[in-house]
Protein backbone atom coordinates (compact mmCIF):
# COMPACT_ATOMS: atom_id res chain seq x y z
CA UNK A 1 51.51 -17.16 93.29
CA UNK A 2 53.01 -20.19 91.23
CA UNK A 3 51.11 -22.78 94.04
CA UNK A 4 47.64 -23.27 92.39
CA UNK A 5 47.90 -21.73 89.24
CA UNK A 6 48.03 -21.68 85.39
CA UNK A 7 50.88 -19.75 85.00
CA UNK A 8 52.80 -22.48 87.82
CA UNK A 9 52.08 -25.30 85.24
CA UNK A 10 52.83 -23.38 82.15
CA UNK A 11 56.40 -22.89 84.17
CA UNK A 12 56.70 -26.13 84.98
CA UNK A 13 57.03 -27.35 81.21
CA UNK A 14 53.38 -28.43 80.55
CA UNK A 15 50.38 -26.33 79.33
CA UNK A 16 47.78 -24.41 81.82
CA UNK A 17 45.69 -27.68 82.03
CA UNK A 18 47.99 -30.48 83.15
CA UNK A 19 51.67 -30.05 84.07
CA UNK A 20 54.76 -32.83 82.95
CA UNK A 21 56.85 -32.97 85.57
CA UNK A 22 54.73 -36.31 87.22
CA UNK A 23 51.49 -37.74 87.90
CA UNK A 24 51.15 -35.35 90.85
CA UNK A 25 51.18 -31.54 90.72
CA UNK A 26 51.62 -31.12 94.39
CA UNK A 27 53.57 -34.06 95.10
CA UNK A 28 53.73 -36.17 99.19
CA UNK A 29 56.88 -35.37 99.32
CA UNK A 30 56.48 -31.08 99.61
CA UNK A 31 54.80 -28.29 98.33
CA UNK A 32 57.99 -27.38 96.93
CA UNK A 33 58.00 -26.74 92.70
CA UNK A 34 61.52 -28.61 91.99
CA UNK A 35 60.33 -31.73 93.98
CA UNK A 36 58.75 -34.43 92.34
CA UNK A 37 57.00 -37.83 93.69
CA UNK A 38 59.02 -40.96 92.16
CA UNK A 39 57.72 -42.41 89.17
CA UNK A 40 57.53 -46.19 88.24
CA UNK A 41 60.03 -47.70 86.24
CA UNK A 42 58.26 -48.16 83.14
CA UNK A 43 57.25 -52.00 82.49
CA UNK A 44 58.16 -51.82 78.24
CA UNK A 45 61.99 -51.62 78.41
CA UNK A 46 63.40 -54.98 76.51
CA UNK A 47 65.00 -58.01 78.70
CA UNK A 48 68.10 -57.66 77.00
CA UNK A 49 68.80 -54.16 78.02
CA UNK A 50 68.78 -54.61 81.71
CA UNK A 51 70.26 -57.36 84.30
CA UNK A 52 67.87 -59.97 85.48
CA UNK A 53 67.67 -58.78 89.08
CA UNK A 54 66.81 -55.02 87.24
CA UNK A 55 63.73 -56.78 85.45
CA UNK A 56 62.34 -57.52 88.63
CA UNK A 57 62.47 -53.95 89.76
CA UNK A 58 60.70 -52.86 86.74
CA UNK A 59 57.82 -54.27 87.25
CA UNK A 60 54.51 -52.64 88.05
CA UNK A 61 53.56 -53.20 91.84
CA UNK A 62 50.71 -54.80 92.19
CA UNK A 63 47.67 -52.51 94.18
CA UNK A 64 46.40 -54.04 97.25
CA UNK A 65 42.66 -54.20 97.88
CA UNK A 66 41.89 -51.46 100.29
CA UNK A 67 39.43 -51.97 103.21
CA UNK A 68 36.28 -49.83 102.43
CA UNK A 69 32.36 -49.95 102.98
CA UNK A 70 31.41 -52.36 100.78
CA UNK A 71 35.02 -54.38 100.50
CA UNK A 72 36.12 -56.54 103.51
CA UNK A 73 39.79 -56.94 102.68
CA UNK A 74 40.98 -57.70 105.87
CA UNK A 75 44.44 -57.24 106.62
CA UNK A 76 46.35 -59.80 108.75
CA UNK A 77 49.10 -57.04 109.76
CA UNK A 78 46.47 -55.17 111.40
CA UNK A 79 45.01 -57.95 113.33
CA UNK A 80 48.78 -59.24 114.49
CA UNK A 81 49.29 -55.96 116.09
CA UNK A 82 45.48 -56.17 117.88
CA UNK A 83 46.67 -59.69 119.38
CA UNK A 84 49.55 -58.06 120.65
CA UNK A 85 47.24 -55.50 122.72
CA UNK A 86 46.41 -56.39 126.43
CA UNK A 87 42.55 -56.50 125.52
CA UNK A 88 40.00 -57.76 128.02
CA UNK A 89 38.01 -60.33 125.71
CA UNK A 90 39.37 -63.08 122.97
CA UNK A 91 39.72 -62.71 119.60
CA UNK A 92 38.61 -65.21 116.78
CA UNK A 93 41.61 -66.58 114.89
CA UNK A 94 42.41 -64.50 111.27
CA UNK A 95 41.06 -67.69 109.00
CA UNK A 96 37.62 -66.90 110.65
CA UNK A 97 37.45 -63.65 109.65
CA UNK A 98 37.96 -64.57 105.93
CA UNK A 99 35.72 -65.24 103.67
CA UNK A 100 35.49 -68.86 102.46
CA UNK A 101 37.28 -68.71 98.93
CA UNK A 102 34.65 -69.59 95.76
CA UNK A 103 35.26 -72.69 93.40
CA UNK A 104 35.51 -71.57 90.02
CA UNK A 105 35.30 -75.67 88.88
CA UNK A 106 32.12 -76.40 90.11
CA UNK A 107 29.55 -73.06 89.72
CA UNK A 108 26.23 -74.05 91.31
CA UNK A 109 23.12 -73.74 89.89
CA UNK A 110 20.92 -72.51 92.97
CA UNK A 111 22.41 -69.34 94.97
CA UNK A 112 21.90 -70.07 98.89
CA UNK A 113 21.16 -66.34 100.55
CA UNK A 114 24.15 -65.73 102.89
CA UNK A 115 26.50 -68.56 102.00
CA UNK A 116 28.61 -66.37 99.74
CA UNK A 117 29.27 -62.80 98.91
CA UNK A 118 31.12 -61.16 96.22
CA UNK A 119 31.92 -58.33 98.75
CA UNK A 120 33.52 -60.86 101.66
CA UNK A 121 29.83 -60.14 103.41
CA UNK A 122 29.63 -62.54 106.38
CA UNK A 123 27.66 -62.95 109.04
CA UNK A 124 28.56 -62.10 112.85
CA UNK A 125 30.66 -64.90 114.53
CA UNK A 126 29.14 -64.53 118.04
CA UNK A 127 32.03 -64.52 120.69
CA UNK A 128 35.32 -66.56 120.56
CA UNK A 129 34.91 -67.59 124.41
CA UNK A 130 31.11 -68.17 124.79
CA UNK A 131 31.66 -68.57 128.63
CA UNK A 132 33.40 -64.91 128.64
CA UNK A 133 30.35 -62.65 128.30
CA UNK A 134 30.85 -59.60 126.49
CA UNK A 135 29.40 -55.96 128.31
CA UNK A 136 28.33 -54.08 125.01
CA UNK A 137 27.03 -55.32 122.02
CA UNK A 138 27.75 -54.15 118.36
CA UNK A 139 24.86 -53.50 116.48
CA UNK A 140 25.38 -53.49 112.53
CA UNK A 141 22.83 -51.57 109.86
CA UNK A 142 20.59 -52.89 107.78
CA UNK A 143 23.07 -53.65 105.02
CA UNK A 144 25.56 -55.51 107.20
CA UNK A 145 27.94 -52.75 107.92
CA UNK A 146 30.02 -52.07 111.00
CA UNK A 147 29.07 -48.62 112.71
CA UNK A 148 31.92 -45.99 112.30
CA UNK A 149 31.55 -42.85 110.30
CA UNK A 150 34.71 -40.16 109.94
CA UNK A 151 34.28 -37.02 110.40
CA UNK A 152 36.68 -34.36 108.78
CA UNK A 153 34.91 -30.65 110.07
CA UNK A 154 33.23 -29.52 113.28
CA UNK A 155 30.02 -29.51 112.90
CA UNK A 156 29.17 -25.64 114.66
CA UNK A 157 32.55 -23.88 113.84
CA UNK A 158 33.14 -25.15 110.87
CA UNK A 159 36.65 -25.87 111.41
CA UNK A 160 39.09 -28.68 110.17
CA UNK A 161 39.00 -31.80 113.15
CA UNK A 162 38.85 -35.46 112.07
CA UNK A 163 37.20 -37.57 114.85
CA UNK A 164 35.37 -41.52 114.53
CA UNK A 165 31.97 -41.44 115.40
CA UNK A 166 30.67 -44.97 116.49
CA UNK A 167 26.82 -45.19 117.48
CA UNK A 168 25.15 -48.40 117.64
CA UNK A 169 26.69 -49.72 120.92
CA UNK A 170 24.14 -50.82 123.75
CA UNK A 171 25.39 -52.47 126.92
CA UNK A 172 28.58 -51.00 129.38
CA UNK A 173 29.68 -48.32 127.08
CA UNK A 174 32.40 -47.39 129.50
CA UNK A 175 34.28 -50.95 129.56
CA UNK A 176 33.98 -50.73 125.78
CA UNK A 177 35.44 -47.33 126.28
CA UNK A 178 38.51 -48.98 128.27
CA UNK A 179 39.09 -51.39 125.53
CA UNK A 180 38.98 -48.26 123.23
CA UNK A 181 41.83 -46.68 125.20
CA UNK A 182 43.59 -49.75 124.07
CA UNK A 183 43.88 -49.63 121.06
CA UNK A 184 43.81 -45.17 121.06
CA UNK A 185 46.29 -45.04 123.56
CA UNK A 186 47.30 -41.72 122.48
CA UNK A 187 44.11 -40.27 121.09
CA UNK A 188 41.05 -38.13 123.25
CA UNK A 189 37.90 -40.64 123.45
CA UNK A 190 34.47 -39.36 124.70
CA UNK A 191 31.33 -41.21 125.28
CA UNK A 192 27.61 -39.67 125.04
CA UNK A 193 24.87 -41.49 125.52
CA UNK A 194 23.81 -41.73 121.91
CA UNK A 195 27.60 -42.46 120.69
CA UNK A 196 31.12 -42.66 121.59
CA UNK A 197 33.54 -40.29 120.09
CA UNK A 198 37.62 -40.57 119.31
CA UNK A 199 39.20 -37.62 118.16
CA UNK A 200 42.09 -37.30 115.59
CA UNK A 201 41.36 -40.57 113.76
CA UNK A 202 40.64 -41.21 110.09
CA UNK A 203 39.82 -43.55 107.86
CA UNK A 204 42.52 -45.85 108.99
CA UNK A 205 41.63 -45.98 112.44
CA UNK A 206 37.76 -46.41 111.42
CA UNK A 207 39.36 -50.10 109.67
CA UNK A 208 41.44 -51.15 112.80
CA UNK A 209 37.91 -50.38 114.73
CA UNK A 210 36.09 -52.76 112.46
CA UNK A 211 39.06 -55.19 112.50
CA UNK A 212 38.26 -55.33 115.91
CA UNK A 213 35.01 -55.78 116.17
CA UNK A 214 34.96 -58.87 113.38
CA UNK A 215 36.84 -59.97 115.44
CA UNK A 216 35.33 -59.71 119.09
CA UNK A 217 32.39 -61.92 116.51
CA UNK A 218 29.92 -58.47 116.02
């Protein structure tokens, strides 16, 4: 009764609108009432109060830039753990997958289409190996973006099933399947002729996908 309720965060020692136990009313750590997420240290206490090595502690994290749509924040943990795979066809090196860094000293006049994005756009890299020919080709959408769409319900039963839906591929679909099983070793992959399908992946596996195919050079 107390789980979604007014009365739960009038108990908890707030008012029927927001609660004071935390930032969280259902916290990661249970659905449980008397557990509460950690809170950060707060970032106002004086120097003098606290040891030096405690100052350091105190301060605020700072948030790293997640991977989405329209951000390419690549991560290079992600991409170690790729080169560590037994895949079939060479990867570019991490610095190529970067975007080139803007110089704040020199602005330029003239914008040059392509050169530089504010959103890490870049264009594809073509294969690492060019005497290696790739099966399957990667195409991207009109805006520059990677296919890859999550899916969190079924689409006829209505029922609760995240899979990755990746259309877009022409060539061998099944060796791009193989390299698939890879990377999923542990998740259920099927391939249609329209698109290829890999069940029980989210949003994180969608970025490992498009890490990838950056950098396979699509």
């Amino acid at each position: 009764m107390l789980n979604r309720s007014r009365l739960r965060r009038v108990w908890l020692g707030g008012t029927a609108a927001n609660t004071s136990l935390g930032r969280d009313v259902m916290p990661s750590t249970g659905k449980y009432i008397n557990i509460v997420s950690p809170t950060d240290v707060a970032a106002n206490i004086s120097a003098g109060a606290m040891p030096p090595e405690a100052n350091v502690a105190a301060a605020l994290p700072v948030p790293r830039i997640q991977y989405s749509k329209w951000n390419r924040a690549l991560r290079s943990d992600v991409y170690d753990e790729l080169l560590k795979l037994p895949l079939r066809y060479k990867l570019h090196d991490f610095a190529k997958l970067c975007p080139p860094q803007r110089c704040q000293e020199e602005p330029e006049a003239v914008g040059v289409v392509g050169r530089d994005s504010a959103v890490g756009y870049l264009p594809p890299l073509g294969p690492a190996d060019p005497l290696d020919t790739i099966p399957f080709f990667v195409h991207r959408s009109s805006n520059g973006v990677l296919p890859g769409k999550v899916f969190s319900m079924h689409p006829r039963n209505l029922m609760p099933a995240f899979y990755l839906r990746i259309q877009q591929v022409e060539g061998d679909m099944f060796r791009f399947e193989e390299e698939l099983l890879k990377i999923f070793p542990t998740k259920k992959i099927f391939v249609r002729s329209h698109s290829i399908y890999v069940y029980n992946v989210a949003l994180d596996g969608r970025m490992v996908l498009h890490h990838w195919l950056l950098g396979l050079g699509f």
